[in-house]
C-alpha atoms as a PDB file:
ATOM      1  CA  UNK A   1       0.000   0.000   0.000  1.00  0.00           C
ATOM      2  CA  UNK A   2       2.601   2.603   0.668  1.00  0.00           C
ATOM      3  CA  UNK A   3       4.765   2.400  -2.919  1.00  0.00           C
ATOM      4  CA  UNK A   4       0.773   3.574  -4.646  1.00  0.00           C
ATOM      5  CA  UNK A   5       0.629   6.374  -2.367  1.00  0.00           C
ATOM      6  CA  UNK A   6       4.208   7.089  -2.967  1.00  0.00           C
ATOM      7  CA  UNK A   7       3.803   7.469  -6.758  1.00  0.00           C
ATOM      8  CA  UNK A   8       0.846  10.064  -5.804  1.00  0.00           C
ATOM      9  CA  UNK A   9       3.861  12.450  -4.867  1.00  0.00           C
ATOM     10  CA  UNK A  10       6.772  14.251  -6.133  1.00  0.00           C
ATOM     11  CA  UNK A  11       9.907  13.056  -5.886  1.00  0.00           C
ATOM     12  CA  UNK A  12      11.201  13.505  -2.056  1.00  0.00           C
ATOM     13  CA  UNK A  13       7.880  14.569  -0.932  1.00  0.00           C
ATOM     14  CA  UNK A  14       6.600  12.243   1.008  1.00  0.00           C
ATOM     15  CA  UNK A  15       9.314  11.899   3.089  1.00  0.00           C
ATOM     16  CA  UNK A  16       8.679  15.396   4.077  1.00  0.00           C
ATOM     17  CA  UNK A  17       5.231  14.105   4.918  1.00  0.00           C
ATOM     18  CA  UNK A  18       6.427  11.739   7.075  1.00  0.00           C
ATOM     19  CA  UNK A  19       9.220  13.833   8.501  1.00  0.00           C
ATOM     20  CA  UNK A  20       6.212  16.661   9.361  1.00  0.00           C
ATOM     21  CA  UNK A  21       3.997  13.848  10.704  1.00  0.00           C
ATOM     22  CA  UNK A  22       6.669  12.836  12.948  1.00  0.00           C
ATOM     23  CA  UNK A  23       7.868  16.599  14.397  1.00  0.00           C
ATOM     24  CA  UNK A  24       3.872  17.196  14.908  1.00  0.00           C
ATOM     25  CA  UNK A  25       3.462  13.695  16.867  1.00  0.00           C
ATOM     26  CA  UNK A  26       6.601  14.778  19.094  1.00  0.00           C
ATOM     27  CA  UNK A  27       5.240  18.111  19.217  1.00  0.00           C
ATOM     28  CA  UNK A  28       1.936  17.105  20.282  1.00  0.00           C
ATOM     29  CA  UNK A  29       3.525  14.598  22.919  1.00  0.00           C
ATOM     30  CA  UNK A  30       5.723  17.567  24.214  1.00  0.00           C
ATOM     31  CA  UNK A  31       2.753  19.736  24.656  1.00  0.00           C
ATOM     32  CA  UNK A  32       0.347  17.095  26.073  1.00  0.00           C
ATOM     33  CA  UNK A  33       3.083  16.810  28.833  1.00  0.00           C
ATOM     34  CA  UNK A  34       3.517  20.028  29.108  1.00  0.00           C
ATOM     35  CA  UNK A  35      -0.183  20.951  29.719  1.00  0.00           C
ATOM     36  CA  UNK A  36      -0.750  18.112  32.195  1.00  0.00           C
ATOM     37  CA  UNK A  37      -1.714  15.164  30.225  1.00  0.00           C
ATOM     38  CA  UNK A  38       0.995  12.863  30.953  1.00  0.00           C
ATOM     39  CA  UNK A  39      -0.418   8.767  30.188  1.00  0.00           C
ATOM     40  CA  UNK A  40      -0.496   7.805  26.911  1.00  0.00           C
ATOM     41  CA  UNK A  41      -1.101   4.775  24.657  1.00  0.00           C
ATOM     42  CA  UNK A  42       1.677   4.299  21.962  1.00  0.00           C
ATOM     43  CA  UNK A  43       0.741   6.670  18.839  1.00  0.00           C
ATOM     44  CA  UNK A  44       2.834   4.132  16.457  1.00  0.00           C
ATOM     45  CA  UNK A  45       1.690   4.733  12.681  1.00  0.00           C
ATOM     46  CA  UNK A  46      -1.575   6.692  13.512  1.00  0.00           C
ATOM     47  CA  UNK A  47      -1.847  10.300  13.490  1.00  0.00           C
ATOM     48  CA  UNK A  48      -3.723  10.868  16.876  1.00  0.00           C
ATOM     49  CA  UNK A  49      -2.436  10.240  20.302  1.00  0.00           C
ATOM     50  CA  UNK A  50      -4.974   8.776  22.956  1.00  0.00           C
ATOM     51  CA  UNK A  51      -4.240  10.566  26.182  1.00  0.00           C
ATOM     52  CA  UNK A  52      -5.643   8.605  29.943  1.00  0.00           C
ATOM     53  CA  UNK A  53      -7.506  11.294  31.549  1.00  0.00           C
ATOM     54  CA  UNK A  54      -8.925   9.182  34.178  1.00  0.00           C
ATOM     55  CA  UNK A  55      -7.303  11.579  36.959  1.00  0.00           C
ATOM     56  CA  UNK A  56      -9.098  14.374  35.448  1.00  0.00           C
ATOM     57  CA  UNK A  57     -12.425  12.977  34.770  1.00  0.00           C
ATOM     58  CA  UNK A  58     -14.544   9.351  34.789  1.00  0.00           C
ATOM     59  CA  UNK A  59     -16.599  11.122  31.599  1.00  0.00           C
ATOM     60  CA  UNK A  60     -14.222  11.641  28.542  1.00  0.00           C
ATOM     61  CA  UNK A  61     -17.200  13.382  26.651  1.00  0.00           C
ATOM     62  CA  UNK A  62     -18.053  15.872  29.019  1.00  0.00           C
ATOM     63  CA  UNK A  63     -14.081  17.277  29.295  1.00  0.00           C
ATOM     64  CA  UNK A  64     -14.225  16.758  25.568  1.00  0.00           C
ATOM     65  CA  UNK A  65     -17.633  19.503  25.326  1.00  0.00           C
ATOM     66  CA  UNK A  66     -15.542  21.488  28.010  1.00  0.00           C
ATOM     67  CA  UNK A  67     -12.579  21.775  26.477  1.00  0.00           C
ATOM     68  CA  UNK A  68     -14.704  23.047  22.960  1.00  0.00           C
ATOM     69  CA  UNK A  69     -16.654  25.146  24.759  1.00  0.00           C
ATOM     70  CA  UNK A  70     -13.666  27.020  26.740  1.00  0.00           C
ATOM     71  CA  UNK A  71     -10.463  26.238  24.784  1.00  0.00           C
ATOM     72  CA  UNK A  72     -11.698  26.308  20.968  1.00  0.00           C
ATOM     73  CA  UNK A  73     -10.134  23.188  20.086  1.00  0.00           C
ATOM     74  CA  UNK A  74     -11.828  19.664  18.918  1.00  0.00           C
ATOM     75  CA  UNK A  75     -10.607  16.580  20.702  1.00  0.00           C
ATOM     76  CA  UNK A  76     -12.588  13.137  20.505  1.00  0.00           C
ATOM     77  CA  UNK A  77     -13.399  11.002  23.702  1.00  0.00           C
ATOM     78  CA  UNK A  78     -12.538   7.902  23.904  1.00  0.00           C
ATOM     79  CA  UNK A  79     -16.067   6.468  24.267  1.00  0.00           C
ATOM     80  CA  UNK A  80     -16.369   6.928  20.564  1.00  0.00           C
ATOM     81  CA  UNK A  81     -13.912   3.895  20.005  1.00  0.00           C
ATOM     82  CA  UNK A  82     -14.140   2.141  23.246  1.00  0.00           C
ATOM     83  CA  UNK A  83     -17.422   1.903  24.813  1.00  0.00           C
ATOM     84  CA  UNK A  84     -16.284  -0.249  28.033  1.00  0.00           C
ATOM     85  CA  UNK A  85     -12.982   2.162  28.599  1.00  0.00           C
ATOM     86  CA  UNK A  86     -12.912   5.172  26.508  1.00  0.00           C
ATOM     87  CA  UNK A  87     -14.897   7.349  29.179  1.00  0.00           C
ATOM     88  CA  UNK A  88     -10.834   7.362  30.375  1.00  0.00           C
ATOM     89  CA  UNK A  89      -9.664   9.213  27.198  1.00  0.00           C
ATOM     90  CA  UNK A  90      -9.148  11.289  24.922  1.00  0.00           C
ATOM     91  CA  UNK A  91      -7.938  11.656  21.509  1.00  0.00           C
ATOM     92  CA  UNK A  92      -5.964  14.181  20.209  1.00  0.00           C
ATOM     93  CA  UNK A  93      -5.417  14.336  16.090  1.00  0.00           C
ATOM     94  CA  UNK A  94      -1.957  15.746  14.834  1.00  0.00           C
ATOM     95  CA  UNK A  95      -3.367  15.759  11.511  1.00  0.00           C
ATOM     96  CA  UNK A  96      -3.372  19.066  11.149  1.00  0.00           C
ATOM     97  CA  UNK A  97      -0.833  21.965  10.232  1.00  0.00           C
ATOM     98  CA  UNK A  98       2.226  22.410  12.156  1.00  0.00           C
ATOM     99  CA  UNK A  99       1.044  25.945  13.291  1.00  0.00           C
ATOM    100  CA  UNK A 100      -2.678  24.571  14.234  1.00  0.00           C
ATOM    101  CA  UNK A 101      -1.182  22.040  16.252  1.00  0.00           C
ATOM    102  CA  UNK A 102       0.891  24.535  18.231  1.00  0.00           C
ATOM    103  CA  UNK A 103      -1.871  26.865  18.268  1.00  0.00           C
ATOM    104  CA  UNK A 104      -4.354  24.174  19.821  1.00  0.00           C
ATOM    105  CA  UNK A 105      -1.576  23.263  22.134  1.00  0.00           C
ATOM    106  CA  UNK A 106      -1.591  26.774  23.348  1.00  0.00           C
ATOM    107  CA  UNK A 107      -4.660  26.558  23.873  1.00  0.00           C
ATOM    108  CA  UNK A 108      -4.774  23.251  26.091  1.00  0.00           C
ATOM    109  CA  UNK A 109      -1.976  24.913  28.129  1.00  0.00           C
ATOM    110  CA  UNK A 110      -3.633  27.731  29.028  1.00  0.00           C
ATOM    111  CA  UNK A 111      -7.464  25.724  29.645  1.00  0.00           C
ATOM    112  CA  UNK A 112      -5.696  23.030  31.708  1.00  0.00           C
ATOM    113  CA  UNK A 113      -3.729  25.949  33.824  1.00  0.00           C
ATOM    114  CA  UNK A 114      -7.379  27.601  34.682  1.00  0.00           C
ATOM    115  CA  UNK A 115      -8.968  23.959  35.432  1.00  0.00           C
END
C-alpha cells in the first residue's frame, strides 16, 4: 500500500510528509506533557495520540464539550472507540498543520492551567 501512495507524490515529498507527521506527533507529545496530560497509549503509525484522563475525569465526553466550549479546540473522547474504557480518554489528532497544532496546544496549556 505505501509504494501507490508514494507514486501520488513528487519526488522527495513524502518523506517530508512523514518527517512533518513525525515533528507534529513529538510536538503534540511535548505539549500534552507540558499541559498536564501525561499517560499515553503508543501513537505508532496513527496520526492521533490517545491521552488517559482518568485523573481528570470518569466522563471523557463531558471534558471533551468542556474543552470546545472554553479552549476552541476539537478533541474526541474515547467512548467513541471504546465503549467499556474510553470514558478514560481522549484523543488528540496531529493531523493538522504544524502551526494549528501549536496553536491548539496553546490553547490546552492555558485551559488546563485555569482547570
Amino acid at each position: 500500500r505505501t509504494l501507490v501512495i508514494q507514486r501520488q507524490f513528487e519526488p522527495g515529498e513524502w518523506m517530508q510528509l512523514v518527517e512533518r507527521e513525525r515533528a507534529n506527533r513529538a510536538m503534540m507529545i511535548t505539549g500534552l506533557r507540558e499541559a498536564g496530560f501525561t499517560r499515553f497509549a503508543p501513537p505508532d503509525g496513527a496520526f492521533y495520540v490517545y491521552a488517559d484522563v482518568s485523573e481528570l475525569t470518569d466522563d471523557s465526553r463531558a471534558l471533551a464539550r468542556d474543552i470546545l466550549d472554553k479552549a476552541g479546540v476539537a478533541v474526541t473522547p474515547g467512548l467513541d472507540f471504546d465503549p467499556v474504557r474510553g470514558h478514560h480518554w481522549l484523543r488528540f489528532s496531529y493531523a493538522r498543520s504544524t502551526q494549528d497544532i501549536a496553536e491548539g496546544l496553546g490553547r490546552l496549556k492555558t485551559y488546563m492551567a485555569a482547570r
